[in-house]
Each structure stands twice: as structure tokens, then as C-alpha cells.
PDB file of N, CA and C in Angstrom:
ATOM      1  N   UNK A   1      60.287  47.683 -17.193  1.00  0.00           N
ATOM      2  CA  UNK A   1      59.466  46.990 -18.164  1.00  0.00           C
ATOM      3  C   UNK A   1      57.982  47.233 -17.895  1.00  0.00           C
ATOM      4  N   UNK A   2      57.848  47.397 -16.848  1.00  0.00           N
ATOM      5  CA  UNK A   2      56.120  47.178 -16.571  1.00  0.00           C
ATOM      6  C   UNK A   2      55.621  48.988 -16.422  1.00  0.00           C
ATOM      7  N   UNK A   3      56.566  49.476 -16.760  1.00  0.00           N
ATOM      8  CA  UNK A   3      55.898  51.148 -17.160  1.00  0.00           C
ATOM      9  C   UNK A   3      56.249  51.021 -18.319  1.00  0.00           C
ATOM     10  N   UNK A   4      57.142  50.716 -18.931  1.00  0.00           N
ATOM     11  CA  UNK A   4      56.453  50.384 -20.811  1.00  0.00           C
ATOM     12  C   UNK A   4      55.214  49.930 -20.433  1.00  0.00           C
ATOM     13  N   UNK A   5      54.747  48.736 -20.348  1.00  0.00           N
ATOM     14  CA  UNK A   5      53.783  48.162 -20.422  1.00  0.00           C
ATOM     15  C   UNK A   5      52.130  48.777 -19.865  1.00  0.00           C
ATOM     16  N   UNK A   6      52.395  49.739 -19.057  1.00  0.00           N
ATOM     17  CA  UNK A   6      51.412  50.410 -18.305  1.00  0.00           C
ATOM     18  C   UNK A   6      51.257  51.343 -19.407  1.00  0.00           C
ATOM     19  N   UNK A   7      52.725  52.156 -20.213  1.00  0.00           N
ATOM     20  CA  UNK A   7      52.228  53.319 -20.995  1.00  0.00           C
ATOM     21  C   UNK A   7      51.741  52.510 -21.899  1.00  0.00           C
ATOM     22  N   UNK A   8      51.954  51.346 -22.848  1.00  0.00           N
ATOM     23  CA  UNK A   8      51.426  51.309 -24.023  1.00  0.00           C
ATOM     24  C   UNK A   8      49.987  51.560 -23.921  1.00  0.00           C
ATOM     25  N   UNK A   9      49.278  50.799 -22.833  1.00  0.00           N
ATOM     26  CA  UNK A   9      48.196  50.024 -22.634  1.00  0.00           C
ATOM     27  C   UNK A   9      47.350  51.406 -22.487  1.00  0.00           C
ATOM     28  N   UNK A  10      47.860  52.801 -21.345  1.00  0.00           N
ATOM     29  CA  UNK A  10      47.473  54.144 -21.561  1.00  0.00           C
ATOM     30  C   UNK A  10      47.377  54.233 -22.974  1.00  0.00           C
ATOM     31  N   UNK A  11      48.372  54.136 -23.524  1.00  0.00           N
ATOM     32  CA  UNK A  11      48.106  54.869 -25.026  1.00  0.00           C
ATOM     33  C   UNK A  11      46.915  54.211 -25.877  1.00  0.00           C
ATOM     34  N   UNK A  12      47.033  53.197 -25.648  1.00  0.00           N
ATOM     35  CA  UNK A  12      46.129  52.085 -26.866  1.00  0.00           C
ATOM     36  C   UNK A  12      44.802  52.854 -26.334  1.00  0.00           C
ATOM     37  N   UNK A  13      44.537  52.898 -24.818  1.00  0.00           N
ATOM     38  CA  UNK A  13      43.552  53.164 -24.812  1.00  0.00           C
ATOM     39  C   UNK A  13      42.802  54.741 -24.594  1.00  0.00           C
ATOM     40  N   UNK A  14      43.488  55.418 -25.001  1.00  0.00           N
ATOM     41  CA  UNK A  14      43.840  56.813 -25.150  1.00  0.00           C
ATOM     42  C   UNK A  14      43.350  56.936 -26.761  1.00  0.00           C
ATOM     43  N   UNK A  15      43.677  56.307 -27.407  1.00  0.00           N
ATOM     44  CA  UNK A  15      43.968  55.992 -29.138  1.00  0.00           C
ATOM     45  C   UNK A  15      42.477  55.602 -29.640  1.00  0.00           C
ATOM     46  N   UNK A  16      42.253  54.428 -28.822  1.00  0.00           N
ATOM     47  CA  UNK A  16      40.559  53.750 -29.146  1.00  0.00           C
ATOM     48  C   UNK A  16      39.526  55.112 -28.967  1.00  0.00           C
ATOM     49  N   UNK A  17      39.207  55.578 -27.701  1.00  0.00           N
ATOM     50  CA  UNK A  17      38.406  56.541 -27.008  1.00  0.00           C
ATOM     51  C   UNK A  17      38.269  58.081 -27.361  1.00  0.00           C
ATOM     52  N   UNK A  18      39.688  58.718 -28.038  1.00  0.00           N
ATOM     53  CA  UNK A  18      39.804  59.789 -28.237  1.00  0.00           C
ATOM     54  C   UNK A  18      39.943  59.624 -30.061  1.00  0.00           C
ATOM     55  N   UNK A  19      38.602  61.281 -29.964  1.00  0.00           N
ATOM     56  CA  UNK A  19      38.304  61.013 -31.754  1.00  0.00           C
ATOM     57  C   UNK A  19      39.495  61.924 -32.179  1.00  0.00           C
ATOM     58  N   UNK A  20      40.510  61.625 -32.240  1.00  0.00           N
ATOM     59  CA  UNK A  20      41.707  62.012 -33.224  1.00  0.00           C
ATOM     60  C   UNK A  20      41.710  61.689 -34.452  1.00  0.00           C
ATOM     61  N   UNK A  21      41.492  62.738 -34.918  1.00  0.00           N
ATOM     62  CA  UNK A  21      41.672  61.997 -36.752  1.00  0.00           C
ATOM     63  C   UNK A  21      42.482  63.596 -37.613  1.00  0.00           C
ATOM     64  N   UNK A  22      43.094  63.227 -38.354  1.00  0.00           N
ATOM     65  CA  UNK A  22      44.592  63.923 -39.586  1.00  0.00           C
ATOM     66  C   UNK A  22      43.737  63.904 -40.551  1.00  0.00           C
ATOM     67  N   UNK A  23      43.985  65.455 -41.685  1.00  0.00           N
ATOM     68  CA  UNK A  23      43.532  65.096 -42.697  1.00  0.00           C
ATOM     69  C   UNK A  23      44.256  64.314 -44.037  1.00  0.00           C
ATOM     70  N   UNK A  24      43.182  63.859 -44.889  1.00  0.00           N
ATOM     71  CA  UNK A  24      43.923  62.656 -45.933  1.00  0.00           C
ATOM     72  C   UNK A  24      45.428  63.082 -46.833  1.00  0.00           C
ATOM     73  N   UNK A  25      45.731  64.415 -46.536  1.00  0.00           N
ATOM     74  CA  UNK A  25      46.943  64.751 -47.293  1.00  0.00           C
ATOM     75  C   UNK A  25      48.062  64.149 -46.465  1.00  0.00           C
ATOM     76  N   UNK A  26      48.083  64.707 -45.176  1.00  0.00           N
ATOM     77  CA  UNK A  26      49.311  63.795 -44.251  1.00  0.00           C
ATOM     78  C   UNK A  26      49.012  62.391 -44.010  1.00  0.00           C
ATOM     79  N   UNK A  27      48.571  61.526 -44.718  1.00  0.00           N
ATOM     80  CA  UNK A  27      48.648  60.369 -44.608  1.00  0.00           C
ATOM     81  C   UNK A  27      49.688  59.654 -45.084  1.00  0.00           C
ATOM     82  N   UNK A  28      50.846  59.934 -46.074  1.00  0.00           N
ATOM     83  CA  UNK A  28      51.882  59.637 -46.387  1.00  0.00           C
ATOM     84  C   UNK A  28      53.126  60.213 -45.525  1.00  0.00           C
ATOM     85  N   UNK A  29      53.082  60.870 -45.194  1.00  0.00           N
ATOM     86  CA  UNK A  29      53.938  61.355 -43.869  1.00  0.00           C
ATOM     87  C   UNK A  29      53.927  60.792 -42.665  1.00  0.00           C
ATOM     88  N   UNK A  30      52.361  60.356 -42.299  1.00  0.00           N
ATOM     89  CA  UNK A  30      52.381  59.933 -40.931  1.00  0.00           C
ATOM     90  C   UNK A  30      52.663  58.608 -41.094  1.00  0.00           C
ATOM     91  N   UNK A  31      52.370  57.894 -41.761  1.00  0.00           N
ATOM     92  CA  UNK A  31      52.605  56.260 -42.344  1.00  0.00           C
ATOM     93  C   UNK A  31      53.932  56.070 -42.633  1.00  0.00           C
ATOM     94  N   UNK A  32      55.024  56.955 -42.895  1.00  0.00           N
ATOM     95  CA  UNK A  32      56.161  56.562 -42.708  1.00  0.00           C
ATOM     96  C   UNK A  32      56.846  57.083 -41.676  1.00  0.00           C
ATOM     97  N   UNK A  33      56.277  57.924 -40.860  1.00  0.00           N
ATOM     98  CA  UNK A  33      56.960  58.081 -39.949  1.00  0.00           C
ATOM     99  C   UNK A  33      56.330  57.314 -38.426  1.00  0.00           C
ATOM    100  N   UNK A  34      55.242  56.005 -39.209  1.00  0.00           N
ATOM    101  CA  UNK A  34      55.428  55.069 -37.760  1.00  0.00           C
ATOM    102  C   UNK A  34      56.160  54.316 -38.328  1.00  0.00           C
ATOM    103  N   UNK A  35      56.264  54.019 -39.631  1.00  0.00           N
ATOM    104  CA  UNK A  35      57.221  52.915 -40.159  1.00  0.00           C
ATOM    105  C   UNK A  35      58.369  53.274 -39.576  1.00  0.00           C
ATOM    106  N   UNK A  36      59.097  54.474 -39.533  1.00  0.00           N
ATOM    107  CA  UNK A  36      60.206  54.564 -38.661  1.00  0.00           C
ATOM    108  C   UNK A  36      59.975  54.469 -36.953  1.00  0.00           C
ATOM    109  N   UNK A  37      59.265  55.207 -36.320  1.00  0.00           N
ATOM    110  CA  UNK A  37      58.956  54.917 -35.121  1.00  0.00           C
ATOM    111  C   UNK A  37      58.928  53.074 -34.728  1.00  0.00           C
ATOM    112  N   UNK A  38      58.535  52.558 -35.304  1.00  0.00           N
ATOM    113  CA  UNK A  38      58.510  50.645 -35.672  1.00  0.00           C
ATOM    114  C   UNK A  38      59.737  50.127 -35.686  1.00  0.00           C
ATOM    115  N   UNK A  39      60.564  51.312 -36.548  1.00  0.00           N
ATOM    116  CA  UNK A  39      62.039  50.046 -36.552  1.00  0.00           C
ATOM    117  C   UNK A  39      62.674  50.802 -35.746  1.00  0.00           C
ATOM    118  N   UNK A  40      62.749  51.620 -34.936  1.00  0.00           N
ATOM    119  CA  UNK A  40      63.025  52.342 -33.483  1.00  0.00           C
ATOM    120  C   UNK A  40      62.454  51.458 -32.573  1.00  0.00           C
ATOM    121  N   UNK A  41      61.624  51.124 -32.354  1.00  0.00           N
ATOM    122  CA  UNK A  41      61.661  50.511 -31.164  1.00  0.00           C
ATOM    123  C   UNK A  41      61.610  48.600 -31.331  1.00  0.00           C
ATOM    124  N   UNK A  42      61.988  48.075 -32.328  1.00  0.00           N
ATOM    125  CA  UNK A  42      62.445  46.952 -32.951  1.00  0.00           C
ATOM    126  C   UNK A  42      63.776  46.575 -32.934  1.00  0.00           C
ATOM    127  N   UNK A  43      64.602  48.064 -32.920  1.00  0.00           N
ATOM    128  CA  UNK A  43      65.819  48.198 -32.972  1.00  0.00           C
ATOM    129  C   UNK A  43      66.234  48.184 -31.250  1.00  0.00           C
ATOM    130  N   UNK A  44      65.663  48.706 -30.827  1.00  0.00           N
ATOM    131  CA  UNK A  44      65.233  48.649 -29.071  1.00  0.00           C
ATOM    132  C   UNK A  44      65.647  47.614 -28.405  1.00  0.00           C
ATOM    133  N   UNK A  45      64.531  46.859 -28.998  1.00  0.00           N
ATOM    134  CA  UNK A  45      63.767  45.675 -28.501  1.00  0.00           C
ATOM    135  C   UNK A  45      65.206  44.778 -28.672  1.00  0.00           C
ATOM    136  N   UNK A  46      65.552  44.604 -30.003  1.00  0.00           N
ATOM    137  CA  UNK A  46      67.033  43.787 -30.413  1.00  0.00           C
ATOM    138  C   UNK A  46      68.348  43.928 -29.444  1.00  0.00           C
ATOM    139  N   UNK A  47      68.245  45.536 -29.591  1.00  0.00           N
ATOM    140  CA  UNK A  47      69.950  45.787 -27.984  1.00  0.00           C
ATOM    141  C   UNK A  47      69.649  45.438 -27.165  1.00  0.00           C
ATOM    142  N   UNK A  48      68.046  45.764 -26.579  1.00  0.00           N
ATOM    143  CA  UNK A  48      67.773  44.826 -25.187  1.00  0.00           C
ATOM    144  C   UNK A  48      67.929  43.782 -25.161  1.00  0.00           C
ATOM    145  N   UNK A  49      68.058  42.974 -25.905  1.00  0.00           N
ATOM    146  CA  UNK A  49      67.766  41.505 -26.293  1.00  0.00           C
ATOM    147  C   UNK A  49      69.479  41.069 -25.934  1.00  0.00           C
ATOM    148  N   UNK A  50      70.273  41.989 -26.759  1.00  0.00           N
ATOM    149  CA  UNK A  50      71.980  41.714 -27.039  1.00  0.00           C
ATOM    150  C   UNK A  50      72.329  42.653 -25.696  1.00  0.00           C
ATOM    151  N   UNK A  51      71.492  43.043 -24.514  1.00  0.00           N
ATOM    152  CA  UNK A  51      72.376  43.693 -23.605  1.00  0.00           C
ATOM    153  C   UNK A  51      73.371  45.244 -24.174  1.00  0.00           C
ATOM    154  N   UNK A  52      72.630  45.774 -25.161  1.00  0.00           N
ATOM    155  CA  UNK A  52      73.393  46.851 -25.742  1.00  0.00           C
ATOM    156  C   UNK A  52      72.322  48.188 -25.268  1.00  0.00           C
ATOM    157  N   UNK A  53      71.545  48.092 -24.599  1.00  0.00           N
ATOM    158  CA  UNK A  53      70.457  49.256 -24.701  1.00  0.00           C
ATOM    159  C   UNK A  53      70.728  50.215 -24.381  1.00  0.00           C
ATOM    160  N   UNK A  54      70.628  51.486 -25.042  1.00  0.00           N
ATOM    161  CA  UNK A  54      70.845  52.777 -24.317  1.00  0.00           C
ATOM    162  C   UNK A  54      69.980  53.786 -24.958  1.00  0.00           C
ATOM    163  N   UNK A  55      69.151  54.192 -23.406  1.00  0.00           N
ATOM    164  CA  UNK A  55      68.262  55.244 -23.674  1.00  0.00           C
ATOM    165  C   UNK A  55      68.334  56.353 -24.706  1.00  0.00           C
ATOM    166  N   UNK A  56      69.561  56.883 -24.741  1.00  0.00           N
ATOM    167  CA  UNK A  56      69.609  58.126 -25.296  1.00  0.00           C
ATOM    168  C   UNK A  56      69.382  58.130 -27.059  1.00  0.00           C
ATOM    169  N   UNK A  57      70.054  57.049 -27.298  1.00  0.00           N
ATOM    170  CA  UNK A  57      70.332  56.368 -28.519  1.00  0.00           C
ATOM    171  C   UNK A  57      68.914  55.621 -29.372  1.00  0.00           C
ATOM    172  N   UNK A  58      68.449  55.542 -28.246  1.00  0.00           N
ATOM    173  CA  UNK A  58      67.017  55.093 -28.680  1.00  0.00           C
ATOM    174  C   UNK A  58      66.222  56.229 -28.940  1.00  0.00           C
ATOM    175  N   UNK A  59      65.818  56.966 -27.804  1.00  0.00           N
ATOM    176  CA  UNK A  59      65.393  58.058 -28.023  1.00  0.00           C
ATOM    177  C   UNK A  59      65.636  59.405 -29.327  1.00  0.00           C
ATOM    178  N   UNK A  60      67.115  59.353 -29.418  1.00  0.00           N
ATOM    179  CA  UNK A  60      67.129  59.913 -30.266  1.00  0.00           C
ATOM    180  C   UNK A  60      66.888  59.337 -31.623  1.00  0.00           C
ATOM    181  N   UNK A  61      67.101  58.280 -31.862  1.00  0.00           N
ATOM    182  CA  UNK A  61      66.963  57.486 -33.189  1.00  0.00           C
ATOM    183  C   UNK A  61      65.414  57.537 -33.544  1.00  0.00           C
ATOM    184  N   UNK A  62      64.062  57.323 -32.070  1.00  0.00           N
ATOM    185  CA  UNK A  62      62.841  57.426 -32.489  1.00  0.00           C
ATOM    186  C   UNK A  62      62.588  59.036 -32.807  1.00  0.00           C
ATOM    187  N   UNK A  63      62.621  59.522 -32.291  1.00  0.00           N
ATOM    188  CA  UNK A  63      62.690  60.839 -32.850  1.00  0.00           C
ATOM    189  C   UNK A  63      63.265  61.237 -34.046  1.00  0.00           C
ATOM    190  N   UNK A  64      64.633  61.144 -34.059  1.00  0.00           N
ATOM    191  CA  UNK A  64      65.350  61.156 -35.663  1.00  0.00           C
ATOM    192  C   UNK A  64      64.510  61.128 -36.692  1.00  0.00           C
ATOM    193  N   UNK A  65      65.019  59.253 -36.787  1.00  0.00           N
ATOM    194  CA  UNK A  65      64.258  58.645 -37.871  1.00  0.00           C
ATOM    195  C   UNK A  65      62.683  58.874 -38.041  1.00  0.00           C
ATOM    196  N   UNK A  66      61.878  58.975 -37.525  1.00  0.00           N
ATOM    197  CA  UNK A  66      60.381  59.385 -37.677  1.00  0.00           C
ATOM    198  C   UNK A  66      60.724  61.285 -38.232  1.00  0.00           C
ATOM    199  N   UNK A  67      61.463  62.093 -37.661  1.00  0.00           N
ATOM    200  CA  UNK A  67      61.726  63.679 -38.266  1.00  0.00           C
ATOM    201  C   UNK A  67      61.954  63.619 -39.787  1.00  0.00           C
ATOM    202  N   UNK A  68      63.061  62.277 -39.715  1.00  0.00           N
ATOM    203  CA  UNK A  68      63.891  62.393 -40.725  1.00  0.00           C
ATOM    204  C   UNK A  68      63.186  61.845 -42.247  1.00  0.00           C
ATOM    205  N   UNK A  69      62.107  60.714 -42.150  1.00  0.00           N
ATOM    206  CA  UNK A  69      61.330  60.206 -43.321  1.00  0.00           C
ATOM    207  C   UNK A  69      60.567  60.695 -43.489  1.00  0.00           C
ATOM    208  N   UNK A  70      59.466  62.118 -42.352  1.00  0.00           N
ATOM    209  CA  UNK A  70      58.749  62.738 -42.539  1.00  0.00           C
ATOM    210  C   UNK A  70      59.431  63.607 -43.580  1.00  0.00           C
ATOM    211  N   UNK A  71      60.461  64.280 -43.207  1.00  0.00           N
ATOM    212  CA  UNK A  71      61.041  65.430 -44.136  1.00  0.00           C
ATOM    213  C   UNK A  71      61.194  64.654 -45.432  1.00  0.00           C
ATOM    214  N   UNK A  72      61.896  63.710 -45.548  1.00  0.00           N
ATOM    215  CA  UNK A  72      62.096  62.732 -46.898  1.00  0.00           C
ATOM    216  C   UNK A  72      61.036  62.485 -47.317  1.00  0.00           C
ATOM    217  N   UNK A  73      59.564  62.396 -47.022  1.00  0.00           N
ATOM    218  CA  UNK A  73      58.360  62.398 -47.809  1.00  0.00           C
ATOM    219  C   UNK A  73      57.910  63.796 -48.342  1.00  0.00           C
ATOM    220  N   UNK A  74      57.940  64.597 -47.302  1.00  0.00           N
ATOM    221  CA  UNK A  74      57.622  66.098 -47.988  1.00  0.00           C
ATOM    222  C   UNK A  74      58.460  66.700 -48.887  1.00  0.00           C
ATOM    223  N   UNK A  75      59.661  66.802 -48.754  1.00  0.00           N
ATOM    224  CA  UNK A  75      60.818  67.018 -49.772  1.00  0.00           C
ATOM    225  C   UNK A  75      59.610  66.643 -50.935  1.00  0.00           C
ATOM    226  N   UNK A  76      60.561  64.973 -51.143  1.00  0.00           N
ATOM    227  CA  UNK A  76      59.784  64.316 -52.227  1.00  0.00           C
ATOM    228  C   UNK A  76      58.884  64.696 -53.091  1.00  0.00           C
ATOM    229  N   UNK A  77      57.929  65.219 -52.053  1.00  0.00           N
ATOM    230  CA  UNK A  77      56.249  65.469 -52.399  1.00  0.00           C
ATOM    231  C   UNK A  77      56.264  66.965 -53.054  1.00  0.00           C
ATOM    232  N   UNK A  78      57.493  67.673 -52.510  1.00  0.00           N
ATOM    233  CA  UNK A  78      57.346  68.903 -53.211  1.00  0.00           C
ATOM    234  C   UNK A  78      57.979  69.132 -54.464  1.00  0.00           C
ATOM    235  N   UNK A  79      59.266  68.420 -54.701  1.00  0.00           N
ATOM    236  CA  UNK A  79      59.360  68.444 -56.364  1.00  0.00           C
ATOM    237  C   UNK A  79      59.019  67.007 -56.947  1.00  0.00           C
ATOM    238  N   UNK A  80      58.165  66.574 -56.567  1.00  0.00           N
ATOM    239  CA  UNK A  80      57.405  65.685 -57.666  1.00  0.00           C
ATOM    240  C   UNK A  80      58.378  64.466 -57.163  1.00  0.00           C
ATOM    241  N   UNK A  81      59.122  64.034 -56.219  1.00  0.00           N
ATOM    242  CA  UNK A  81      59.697  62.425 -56.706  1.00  0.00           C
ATOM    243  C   UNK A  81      59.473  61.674 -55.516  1.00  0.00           C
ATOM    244  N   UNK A  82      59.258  60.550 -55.560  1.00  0.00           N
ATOM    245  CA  UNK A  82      58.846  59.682 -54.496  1.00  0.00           C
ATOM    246  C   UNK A  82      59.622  59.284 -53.762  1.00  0.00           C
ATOM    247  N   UNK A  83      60.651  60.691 -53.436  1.00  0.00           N
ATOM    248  CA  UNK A  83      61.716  59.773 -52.104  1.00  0.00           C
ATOM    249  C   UNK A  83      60.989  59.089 -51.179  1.00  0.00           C
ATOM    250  N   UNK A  84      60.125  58.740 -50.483  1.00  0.00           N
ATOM    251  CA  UNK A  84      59.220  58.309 -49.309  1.00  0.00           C
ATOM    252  C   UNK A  84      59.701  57.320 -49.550  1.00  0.00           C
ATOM    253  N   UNK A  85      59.614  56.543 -50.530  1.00  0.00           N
ATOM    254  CA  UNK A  85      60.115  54.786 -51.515  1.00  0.00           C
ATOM    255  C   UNK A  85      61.515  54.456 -50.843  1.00  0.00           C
ATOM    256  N   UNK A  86      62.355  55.712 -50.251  1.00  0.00           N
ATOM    257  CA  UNK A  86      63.724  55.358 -49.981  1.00  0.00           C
ATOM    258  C   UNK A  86      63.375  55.032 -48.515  1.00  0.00           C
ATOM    259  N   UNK A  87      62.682  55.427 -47.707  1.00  0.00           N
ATOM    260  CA  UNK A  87      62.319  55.651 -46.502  1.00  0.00           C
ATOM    261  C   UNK A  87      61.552  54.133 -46.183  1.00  0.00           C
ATOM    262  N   UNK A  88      60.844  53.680 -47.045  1.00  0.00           N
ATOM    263  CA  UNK A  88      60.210  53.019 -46.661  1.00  0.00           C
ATOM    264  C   UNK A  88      61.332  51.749 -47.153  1.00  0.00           C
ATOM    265  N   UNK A  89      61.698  51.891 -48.125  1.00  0.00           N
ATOM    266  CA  UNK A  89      62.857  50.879 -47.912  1.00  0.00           C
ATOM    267  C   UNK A  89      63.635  50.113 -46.922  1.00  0.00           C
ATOM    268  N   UNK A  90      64.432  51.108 -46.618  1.00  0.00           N
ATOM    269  CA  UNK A  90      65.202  51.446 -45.869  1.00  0.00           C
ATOM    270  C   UNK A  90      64.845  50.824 -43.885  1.00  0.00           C
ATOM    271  N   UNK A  91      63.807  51.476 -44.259  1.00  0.00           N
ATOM    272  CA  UNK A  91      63.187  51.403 -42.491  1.00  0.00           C
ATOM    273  C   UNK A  91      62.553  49.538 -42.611  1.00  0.00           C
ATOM    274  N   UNK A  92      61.898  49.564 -43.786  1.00  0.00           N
ATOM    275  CA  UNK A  92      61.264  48.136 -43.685  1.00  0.00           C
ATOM    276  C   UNK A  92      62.047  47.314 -43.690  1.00  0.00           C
ATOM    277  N   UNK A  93      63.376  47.118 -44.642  1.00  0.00           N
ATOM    278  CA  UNK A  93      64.503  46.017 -44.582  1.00  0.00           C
ATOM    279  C   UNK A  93      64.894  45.785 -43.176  1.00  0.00           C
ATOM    280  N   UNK A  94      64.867  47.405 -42.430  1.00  0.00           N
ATOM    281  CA  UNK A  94      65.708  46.951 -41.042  1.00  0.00           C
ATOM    282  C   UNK A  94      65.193  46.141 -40.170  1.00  0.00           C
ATOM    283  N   UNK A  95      63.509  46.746 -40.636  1.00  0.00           N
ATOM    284  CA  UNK A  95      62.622  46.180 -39.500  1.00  0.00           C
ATOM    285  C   UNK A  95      62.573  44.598 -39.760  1.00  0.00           C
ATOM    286  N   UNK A  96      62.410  44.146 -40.620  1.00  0.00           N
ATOM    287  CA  UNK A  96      62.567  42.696 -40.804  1.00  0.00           C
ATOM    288  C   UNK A  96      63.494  42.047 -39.780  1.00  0.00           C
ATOM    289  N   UNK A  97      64.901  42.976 -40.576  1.00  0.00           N
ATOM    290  CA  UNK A  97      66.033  42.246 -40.270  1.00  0.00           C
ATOM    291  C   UNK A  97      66.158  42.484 -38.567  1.00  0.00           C
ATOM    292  N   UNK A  98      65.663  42.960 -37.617  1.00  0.00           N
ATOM    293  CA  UNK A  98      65.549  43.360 -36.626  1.00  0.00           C
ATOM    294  C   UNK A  98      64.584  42.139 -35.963  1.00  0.00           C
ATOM    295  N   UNK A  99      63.308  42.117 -36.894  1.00  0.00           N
ATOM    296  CA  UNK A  99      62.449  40.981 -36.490  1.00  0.00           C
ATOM    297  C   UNK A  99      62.521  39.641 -36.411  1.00  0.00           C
ATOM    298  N   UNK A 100      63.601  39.405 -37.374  1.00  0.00           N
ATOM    299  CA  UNK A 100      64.273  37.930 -37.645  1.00  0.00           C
ATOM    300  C   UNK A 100      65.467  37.914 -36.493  1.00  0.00           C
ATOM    301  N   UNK A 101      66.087  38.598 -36.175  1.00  0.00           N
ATOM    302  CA  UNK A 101      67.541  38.797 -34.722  1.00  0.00           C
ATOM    303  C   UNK A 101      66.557  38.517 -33.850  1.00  0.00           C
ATOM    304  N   UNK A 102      65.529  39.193 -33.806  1.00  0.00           N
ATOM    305  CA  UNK A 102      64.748  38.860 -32.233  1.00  0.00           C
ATOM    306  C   UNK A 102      64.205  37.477 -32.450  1.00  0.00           C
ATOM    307  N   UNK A 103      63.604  37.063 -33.381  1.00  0.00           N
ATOM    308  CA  UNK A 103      62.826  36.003 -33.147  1.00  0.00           C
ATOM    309  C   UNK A 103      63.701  34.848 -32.885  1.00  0.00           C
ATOM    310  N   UNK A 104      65.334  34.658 -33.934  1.00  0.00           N
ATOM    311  CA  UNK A 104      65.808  33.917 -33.790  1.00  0.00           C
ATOM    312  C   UNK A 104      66.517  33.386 -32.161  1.00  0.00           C
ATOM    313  N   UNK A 105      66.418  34.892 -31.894  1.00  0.00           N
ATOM    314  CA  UNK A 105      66.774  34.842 -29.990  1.00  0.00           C
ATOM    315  C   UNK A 105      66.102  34.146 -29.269  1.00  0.00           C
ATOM    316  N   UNK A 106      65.013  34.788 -29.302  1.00  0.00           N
ATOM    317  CA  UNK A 106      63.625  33.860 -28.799  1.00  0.00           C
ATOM    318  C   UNK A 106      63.742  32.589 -28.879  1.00  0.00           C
ATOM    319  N   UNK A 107      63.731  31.791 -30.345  1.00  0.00           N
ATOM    320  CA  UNK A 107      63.789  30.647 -30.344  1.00  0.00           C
ATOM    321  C   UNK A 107      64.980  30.050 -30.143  1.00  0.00           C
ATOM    322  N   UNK A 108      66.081  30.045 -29.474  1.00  0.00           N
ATOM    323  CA  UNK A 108      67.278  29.717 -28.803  1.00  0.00           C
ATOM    324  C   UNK A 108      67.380  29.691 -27.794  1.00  0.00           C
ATOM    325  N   UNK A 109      66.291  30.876 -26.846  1.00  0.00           N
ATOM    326  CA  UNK A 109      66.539  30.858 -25.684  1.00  0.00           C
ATOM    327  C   UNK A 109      65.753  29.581 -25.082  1.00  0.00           C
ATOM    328  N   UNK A 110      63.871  29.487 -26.011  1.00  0.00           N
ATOM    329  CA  UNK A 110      63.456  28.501 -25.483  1.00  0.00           C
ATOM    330  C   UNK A 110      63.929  27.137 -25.567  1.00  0.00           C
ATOM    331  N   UNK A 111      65.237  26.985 -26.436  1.00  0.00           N
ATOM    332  CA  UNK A 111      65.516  25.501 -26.602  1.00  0.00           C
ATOM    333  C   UNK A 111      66.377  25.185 -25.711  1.00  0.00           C
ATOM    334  N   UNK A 112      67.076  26.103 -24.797  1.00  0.00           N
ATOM    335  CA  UNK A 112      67.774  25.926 -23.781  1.00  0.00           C
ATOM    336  C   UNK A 112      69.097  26.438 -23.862  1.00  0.00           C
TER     337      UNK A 112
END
């Protein structure tokens, strides 16, 4: 846990300091593919929670799913239709529903 916590804190501050900047065309690509990266590690966060966690499965799913809505936006983008809309669907329902399993955990565990 506390090298998660060491990398985020690298990254955040890796992120602030370093002038990285994309140009405005991949901005629909990269925006859904943290929306997937988000419900990857939400989805994470939940098996850890249920004692189900497994690296590989994670790993591959953040990777996947972030490959996989990128391609589903460009597709999209190249004959004209807004699959991205499925992507973002899709990833946002989970993430909810991912966010509501954890929270409800949370608040069970603190009631005893």
C-alpha cells in the first residue's frame, strides 16, 4: 500500500512540475481513456475491498480498457459516429456502481 501511495504522490508531482501538454485533437481520446483508467482502478480498489484482488487482472484490464475506448473513440471519429458515447457510458455506469460498493463498505465497516 504505501508504494502505491509513494508512486501516486511521485506522479502528482511529476504532473504539476513537468510542462507536458497534448495537442487539442487528442483530447477526446485521452479523456476517455482516463475515464477507463478510473474505473480500473475503482474496480481495484472494490476486489481489494471483497478480498478478490489480482494483479494481473488489474493490470491487464487498466491497460485494456484505456487501449480499448481509445480505439472506440478513433474508430468513431473516423467514420463520423460518436462511439466514444458507448465508452463513456459504459465505463461511467461502472464507475459509479464501483463507487457506491466501496462506499457502502466503508460505511459498514465504520458502524462496526
Amino acid at each position: 500500500m504505501i508504494i502505491a501511495l509513494i508512486g501516486l504522490a511521485i506522479g502528482i508531482i511529476l504532473g504539476l512540475y513537468l510542462p507536458i501538454t497534448y495537442p487539442a485533437a487528442y483530447s477526446l481520446y485521452i479523456s476517455v481513456a482516463i475515464l477507463a483508467a478510473l474505473d480500473s482502478v475503482f474496480g481495484a480498489l472494490r476486489s481489494n475491498m471483497e478480498d478478490k484482488f489480482n494483479t494481473q487482472i488489474f493490470v491487464s484490464g487498466f491497460f485494456g480498457n484505456a487501449i480499448l475506448a481509445g480505439l472506440l473513440a478513433y474508430i468513431g471519429d473516423r467514420i463520423g459516429v460518436p462511439l466514444y458515447y458507448a465508452a463513456i457510458f459504459a465505463f461511467g455506469n461502472r464507475l459509479f456502481h464501483n463507487f457506491a460498493i466501496i462506499r457502502r463498505y466503508l460505511l459498514n465497516t465504520k458502524r462496526g
